[in-house]
N, C-alpha and C. Protein backbone atom coordinates (compact mmCIF):
# COMPACT_ATOMS: atom_id res chain seq x y z
N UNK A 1 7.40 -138.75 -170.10
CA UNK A 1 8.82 -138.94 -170.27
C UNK A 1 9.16 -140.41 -170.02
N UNK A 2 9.70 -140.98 -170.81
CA UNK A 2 10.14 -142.12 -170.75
C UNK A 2 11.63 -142.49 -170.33
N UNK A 3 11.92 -143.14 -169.61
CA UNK A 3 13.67 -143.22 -169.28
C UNK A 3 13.99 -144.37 -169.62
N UNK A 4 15.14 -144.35 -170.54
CA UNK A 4 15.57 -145.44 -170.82
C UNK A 4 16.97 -146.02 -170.54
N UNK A 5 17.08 -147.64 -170.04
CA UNK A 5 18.57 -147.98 -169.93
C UNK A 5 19.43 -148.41 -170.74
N UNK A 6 20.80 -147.70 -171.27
CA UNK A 6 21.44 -148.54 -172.33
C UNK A 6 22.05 -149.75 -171.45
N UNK A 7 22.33 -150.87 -171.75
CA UNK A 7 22.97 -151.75 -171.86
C UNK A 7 23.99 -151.29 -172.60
N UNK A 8 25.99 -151.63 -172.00
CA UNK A 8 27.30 -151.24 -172.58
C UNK A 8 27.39 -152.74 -172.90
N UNK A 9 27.40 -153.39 -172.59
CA UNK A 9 27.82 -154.61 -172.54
C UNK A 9 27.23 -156.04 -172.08
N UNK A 10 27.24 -157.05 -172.88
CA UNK A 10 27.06 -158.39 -172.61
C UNK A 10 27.74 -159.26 -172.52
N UNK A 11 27.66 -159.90 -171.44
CA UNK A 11 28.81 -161.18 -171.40
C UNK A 11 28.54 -162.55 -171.58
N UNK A 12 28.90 -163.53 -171.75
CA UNK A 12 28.54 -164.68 -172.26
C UNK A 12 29.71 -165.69 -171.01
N UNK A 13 29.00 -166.27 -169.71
CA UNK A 13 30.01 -167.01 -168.94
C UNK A 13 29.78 -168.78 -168.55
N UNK A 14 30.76 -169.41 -168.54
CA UNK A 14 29.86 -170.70 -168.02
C UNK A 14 30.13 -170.35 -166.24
N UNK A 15 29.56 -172.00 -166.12
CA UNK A 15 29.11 -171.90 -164.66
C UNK A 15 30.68 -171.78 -164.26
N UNK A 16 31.23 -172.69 -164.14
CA UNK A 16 33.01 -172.52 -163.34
C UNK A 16 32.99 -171.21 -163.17
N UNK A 17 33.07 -170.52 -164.25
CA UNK A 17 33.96 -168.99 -164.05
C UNK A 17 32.84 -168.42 -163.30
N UNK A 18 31.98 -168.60 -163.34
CA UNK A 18 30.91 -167.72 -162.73
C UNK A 18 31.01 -167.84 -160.92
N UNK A 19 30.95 -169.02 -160.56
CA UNK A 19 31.39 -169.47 -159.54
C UNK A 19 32.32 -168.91 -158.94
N UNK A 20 33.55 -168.98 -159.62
CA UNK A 20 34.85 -169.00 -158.92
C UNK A 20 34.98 -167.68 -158.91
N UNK A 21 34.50 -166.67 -159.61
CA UNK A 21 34.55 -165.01 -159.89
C UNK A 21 33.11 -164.36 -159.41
N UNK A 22 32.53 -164.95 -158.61
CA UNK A 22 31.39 -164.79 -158.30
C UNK A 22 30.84 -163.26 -158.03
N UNK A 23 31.95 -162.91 -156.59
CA UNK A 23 31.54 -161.55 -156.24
C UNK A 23 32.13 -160.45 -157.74
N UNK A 24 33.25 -160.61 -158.27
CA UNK A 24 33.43 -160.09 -159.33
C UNK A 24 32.49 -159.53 -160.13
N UNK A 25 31.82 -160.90 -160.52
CA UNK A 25 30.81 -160.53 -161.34
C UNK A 25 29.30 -159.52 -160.97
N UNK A 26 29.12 -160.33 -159.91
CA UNK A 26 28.14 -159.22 -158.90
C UNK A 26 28.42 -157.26 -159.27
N UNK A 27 29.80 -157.35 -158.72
CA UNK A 27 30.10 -155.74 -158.62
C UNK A 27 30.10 -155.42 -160.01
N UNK A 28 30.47 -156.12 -161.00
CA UNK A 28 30.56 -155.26 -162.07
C UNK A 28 29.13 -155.37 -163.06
N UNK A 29 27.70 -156.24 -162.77
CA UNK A 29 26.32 -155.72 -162.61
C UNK A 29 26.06 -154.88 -162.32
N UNK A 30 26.24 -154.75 -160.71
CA UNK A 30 25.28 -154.13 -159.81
C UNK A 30 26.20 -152.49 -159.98
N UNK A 31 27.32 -152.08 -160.30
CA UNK A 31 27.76 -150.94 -160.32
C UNK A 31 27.50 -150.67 -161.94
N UNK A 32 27.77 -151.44 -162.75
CA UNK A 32 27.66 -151.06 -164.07
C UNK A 32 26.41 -151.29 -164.66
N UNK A 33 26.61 -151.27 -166.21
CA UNK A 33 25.72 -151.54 -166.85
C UNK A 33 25.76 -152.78 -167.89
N UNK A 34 25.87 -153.74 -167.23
CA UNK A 34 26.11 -154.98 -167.62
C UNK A 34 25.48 -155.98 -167.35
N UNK A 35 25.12 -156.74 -168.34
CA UNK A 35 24.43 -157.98 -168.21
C UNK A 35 24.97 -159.07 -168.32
N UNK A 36 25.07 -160.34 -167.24
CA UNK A 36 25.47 -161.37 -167.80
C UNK A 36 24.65 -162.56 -167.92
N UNK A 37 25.41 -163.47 -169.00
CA UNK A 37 24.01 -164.56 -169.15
C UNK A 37 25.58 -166.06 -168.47
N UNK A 38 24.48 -166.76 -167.93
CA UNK A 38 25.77 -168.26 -166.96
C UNK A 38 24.79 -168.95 -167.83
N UNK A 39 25.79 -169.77 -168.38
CA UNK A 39 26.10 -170.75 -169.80
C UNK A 39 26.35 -172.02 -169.06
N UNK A 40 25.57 -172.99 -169.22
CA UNK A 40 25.98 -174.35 -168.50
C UNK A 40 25.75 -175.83 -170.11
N UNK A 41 27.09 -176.09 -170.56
CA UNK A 41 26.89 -177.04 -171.64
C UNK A 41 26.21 -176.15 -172.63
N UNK A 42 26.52 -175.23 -172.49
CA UNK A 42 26.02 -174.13 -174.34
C UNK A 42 24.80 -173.89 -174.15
N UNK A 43 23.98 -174.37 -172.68
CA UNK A 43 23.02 -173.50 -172.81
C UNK A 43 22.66 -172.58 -171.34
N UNK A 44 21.87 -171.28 -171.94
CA UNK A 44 21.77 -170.64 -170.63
C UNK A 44 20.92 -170.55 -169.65
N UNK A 45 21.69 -170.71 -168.67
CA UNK A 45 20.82 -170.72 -167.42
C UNK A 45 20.49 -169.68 -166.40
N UNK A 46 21.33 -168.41 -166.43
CA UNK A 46 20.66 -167.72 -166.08
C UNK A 46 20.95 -165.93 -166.15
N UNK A 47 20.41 -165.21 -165.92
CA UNK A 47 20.58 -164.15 -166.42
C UNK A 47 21.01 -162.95 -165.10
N UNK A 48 22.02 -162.33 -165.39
CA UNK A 48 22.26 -161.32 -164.30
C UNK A 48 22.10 -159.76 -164.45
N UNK A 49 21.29 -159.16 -163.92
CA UNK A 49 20.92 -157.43 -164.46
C UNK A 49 20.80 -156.97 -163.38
N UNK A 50 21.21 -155.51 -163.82
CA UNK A 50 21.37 -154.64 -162.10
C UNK A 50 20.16 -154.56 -161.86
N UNK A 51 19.51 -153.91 -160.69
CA UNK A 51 18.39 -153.85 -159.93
C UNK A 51 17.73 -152.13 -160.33
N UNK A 52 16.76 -152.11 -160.92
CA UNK A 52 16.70 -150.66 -161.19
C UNK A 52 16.20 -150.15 -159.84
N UNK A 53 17.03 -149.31 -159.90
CA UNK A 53 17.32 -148.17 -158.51
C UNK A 53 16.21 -147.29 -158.71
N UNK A 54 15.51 -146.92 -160.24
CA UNK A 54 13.90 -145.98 -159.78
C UNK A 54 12.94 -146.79 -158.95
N UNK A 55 13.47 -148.05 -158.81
CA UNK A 55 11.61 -148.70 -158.03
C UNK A 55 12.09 -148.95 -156.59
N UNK A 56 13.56 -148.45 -156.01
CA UNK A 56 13.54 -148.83 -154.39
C UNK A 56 12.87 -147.67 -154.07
N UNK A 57 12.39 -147.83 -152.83
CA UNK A 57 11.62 -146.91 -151.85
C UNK A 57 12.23 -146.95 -150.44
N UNK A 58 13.01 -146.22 -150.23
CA UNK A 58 13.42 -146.38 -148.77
C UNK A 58 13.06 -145.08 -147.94
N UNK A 59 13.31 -146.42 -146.40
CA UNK A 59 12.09 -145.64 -145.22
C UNK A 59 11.81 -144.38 -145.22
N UNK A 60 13.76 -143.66 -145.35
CA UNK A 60 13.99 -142.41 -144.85
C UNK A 60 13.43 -141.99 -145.77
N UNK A 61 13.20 -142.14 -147.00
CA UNK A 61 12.26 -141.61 -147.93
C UNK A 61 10.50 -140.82 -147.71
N UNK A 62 10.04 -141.83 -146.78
CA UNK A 62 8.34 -141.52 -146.72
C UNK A 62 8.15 -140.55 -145.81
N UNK A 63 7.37 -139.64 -146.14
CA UNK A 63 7.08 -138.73 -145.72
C UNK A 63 5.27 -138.42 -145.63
N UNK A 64 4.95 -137.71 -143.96
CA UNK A 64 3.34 -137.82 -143.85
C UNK A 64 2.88 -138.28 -142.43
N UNK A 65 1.85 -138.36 -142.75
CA UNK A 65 1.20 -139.43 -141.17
C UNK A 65 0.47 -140.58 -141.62
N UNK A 66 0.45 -141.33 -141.00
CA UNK A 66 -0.68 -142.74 -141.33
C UNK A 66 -1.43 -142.79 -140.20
N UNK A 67 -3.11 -142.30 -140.70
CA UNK A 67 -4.38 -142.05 -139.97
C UNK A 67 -4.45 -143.95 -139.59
N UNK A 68 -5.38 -144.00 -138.32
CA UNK A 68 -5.24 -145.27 -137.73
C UNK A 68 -6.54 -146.03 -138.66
N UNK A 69 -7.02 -145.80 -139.70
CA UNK A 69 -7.94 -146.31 -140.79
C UNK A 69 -7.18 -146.47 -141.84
N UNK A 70 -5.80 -146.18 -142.09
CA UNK A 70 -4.99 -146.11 -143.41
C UNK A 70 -4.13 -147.78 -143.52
N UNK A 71 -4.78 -148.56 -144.65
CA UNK A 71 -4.64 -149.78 -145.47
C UNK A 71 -3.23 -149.95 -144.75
N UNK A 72 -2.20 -149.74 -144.69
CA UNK A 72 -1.10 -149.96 -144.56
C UNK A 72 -1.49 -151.17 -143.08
N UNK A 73 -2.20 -150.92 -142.34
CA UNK A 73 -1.94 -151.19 -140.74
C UNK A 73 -2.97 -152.76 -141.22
N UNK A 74 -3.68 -152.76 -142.11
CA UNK A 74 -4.32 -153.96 -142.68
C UNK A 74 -3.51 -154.92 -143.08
N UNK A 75 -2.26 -154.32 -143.97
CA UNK A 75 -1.15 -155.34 -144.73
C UNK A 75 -0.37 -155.42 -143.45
N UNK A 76 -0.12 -154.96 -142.68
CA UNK A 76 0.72 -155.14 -141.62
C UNK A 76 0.18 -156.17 -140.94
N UNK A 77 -0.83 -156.19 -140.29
CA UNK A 77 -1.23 -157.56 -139.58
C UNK A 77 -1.78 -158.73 -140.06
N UNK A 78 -2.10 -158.61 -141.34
CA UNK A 78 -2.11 -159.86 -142.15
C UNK A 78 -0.57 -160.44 -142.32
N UNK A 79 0.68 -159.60 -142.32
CA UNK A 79 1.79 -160.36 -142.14
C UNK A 79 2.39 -160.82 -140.68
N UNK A 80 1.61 -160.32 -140.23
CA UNK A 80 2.20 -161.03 -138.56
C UNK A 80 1.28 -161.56 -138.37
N UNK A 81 0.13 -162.04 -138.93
CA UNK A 81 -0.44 -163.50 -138.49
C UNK A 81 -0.07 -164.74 -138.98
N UNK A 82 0.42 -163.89 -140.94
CA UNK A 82 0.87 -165.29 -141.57
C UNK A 82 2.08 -165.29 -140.99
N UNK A 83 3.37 -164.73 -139.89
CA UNK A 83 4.58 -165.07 -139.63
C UNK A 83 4.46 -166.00 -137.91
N UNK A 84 2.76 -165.47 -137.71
CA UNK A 84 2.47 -166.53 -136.32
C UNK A 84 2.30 -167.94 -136.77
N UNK A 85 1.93 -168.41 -138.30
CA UNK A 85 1.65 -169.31 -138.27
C UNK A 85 2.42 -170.49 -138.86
N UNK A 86 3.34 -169.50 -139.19
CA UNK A 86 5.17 -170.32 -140.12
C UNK A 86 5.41 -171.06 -139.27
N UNK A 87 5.38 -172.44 -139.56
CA UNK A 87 6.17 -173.57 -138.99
C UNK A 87 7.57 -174.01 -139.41
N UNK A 88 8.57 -173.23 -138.95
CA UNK A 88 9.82 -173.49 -139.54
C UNK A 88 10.61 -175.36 -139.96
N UNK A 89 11.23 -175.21 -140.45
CA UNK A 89 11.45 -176.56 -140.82
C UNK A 89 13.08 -177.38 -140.12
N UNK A 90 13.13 -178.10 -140.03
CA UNK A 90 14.18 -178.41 -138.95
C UNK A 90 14.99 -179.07 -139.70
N UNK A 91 16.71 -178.84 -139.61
CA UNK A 91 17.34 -179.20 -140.10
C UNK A 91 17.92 -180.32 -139.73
């Protein structure tokens, strides 16, 4: 089964309006089905599309046990060594 998204609508904005209507534009993406493209001097720079909601995974979601040999606990401490070794940058 394949699922597919229509697109209702496209918008065409420059930067000003985009800016100044910013969250506007956000909500009516991220709730709708709308795409917008930010137009700077006739050309575009960048593209706005909602977030497809089949690929989040949230926590309350997972369900199970994780055996103390299960990969997960591997990716886990490879990220808290690379976050021991972040040298933040000073402003």
């Amino acid at each position: 089964m394949v699922k597919m998204t229509i697109i209702i609508y496209m918008e065409k904005v420059n930067v000003a309006y985009a800016k100044e209507h910013f969250s506007d534009i956000l909500g009516r993406v991220a709730y709708g089905k709308e795409e917008i493209y930010i137009f700077r001097r006739n050309r575009a720079m960048a593209k706005l599309v909602p977030v497809d909601k089949e690929k989040k995974i949230h926590l309350a979601d997972v369900k199970g046990w994780l055996f103390n040999d299960d990969p997960f606990f591997e990716d886990i401490e490879k990220i808290i060594k690379a976050r021991s070794k972040h040298i933040p940058r000073i402003m």
